[in-house]
C-alpha atoms as a PDB file:
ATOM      1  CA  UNK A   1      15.906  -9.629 -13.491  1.00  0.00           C
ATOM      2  CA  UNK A   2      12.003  -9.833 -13.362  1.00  0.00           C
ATOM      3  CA  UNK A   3      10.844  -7.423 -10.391  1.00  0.00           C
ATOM      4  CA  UNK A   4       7.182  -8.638  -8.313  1.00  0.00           C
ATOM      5  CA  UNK A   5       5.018  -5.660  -6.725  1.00  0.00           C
ATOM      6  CA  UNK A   6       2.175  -6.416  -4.721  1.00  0.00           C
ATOM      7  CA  UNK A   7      -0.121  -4.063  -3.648  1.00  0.00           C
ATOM      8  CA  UNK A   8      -3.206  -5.339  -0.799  1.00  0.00           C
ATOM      9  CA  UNK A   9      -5.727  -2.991   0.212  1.00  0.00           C
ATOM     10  CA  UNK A  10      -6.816  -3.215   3.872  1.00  0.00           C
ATOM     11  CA  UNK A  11      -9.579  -1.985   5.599  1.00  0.00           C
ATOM     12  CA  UNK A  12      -8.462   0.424   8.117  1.00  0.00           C
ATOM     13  CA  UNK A  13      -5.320  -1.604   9.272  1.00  0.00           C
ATOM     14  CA  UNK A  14      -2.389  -1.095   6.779  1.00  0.00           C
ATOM     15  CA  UNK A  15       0.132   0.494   9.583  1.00  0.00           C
ATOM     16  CA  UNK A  16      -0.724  -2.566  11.955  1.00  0.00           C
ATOM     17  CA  UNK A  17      -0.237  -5.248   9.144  1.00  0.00           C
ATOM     18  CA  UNK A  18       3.107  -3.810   7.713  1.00  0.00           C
ATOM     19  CA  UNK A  19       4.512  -3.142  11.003  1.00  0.00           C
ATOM     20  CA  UNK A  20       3.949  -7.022  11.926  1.00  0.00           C
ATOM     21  CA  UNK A  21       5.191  -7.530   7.795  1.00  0.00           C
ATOM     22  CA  UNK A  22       8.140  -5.361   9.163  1.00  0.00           C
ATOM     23  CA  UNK A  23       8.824  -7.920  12.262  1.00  0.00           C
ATOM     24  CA  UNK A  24       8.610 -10.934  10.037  1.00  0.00           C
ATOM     25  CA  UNK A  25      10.509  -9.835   6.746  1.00  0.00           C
ATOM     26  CA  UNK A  26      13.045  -7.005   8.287  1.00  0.00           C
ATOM     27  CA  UNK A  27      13.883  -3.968   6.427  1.00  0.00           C
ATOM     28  CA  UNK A  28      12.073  -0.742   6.693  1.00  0.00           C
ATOM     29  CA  UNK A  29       8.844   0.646   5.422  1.00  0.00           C
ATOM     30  CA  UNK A  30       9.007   3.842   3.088  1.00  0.00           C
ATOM     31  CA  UNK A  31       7.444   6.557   4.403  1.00  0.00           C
ATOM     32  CA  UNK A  32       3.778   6.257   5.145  1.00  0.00           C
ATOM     33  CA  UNK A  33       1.812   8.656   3.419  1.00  0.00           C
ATOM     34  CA  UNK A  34      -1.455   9.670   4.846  1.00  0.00           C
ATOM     35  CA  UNK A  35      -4.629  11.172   3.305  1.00  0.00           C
ATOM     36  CA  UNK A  36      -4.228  14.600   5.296  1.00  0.00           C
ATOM     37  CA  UNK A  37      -0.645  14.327   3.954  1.00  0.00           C
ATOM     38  CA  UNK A  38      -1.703  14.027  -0.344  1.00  0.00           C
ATOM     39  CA  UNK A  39      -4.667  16.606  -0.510  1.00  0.00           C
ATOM     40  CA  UNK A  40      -6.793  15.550  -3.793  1.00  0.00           C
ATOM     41  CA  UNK A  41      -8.238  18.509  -5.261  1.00  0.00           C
ATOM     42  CA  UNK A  42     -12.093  18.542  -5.055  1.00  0.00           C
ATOM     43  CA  UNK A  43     -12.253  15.526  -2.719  1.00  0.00           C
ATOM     44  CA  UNK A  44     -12.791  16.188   1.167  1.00  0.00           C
ATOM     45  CA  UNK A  45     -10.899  13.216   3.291  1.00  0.00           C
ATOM     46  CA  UNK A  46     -13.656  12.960   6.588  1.00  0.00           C
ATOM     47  CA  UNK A  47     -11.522  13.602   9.758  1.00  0.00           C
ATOM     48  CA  UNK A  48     -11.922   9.788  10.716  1.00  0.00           C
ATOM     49  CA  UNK A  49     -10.301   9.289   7.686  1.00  0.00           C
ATOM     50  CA  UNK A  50      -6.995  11.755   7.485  1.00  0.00           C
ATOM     51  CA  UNK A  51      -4.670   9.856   9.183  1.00  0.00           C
ATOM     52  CA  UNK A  52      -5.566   6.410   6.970  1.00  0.00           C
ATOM     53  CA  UNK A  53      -2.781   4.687   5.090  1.00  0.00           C
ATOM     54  CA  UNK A  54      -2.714   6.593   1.689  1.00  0.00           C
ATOM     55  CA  UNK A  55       0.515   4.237   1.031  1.00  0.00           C
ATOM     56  CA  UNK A  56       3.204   2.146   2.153  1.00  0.00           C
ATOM     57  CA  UNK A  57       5.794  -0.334   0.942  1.00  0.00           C
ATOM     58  CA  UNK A  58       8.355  -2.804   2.452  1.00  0.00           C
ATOM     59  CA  UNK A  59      10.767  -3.713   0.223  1.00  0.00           C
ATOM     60  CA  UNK A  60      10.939  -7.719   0.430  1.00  0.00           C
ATOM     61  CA  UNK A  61      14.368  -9.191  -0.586  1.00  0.00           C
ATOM     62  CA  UNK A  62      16.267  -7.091  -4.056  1.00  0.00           C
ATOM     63  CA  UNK A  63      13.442  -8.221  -6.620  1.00  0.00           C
ATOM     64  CA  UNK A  64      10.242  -7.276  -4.663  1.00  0.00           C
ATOM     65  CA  UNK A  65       7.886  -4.317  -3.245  1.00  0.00           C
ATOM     66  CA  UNK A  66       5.020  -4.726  -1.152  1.00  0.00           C
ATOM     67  CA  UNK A  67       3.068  -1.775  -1.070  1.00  0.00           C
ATOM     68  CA  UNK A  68      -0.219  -0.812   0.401  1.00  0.00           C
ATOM     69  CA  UNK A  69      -3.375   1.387   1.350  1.00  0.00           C
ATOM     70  CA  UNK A  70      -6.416   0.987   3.432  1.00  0.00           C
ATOM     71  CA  UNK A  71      -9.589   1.860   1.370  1.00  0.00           C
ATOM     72  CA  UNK A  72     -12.053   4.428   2.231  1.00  0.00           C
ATOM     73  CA  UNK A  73     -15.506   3.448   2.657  1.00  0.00           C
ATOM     74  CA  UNK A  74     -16.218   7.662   2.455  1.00  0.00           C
ATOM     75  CA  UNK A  75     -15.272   7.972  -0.818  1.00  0.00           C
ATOM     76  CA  UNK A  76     -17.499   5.057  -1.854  1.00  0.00           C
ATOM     77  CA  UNK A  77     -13.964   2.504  -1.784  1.00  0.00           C
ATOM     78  CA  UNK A  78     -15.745  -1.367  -0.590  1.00  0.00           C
ATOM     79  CA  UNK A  79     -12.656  -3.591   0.179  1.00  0.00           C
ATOM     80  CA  UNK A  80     -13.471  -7.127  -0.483  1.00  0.00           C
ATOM     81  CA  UNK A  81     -11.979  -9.777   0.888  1.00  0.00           C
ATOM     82  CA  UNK A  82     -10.364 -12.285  -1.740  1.00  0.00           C
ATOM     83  CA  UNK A  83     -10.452  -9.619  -4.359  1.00  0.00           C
ATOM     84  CA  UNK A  84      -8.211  -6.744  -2.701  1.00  0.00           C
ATOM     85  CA  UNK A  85      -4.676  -7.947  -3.878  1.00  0.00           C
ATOM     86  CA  UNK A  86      -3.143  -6.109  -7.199  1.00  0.00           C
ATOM     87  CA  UNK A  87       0.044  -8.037  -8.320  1.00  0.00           C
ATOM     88  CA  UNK A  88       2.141  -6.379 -11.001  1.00  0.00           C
ATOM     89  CA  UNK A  89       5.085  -7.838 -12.337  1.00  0.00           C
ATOM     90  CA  UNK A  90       7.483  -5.807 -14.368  1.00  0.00           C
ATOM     91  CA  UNK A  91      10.006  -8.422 -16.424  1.00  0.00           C
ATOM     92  CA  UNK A  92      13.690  -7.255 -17.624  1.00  0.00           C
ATOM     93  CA  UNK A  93      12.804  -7.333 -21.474  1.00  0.00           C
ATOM     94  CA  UNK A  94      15.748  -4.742 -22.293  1.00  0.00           C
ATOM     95  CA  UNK A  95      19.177  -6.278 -22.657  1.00  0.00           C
ATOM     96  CA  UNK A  96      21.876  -3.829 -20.852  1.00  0.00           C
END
């Protein structure tokens, strides 16, 4: 079966938006993984940033992730609206 990710980039509010995702939907987020939490080597997260959304995902029904981060303006990320949804889809081209 064909599998659908979708992956939105927020500005700030990715922990508020999947926790109302999480109301609507059901299930239960994966861990969320914060910047303080993945340290990138030669990069410096700015306090106000550490405890961002680094990711997140809700798994939506058997066939379908959505995942998440909030962008950071600090490391020269500019969200913009209309343009800050990645959709991947990942089709079952191998018979079992």
């Amino acid at each position: 079966m064909t599998k659908l990710n979708t992956y939105l980039n927020f500005a700030g509010n990715t922990e508020e938006a999947f926790n109302f995702y999480k109301s609507v939907f059901g299930g239960e987020l994966t861990p969320i993984v914060r910047f303080k939490d993945m340290p990138m080597e030669g990069v410096k997260i700015p306090k106000e940033d550490e405890n961002k959304v680094m990711h997140v995902g809700l798994p939506i029904g058997n066939d379908q992730m959505l995942m998440a981060t909030d962008t950071l303006e600090s490391l020269g990320q500019k969200l913009v609206q209309g343009n800050n949804v990645y959709i991947s889809v990942h089709p079952n081209i191998f018979k079992v």
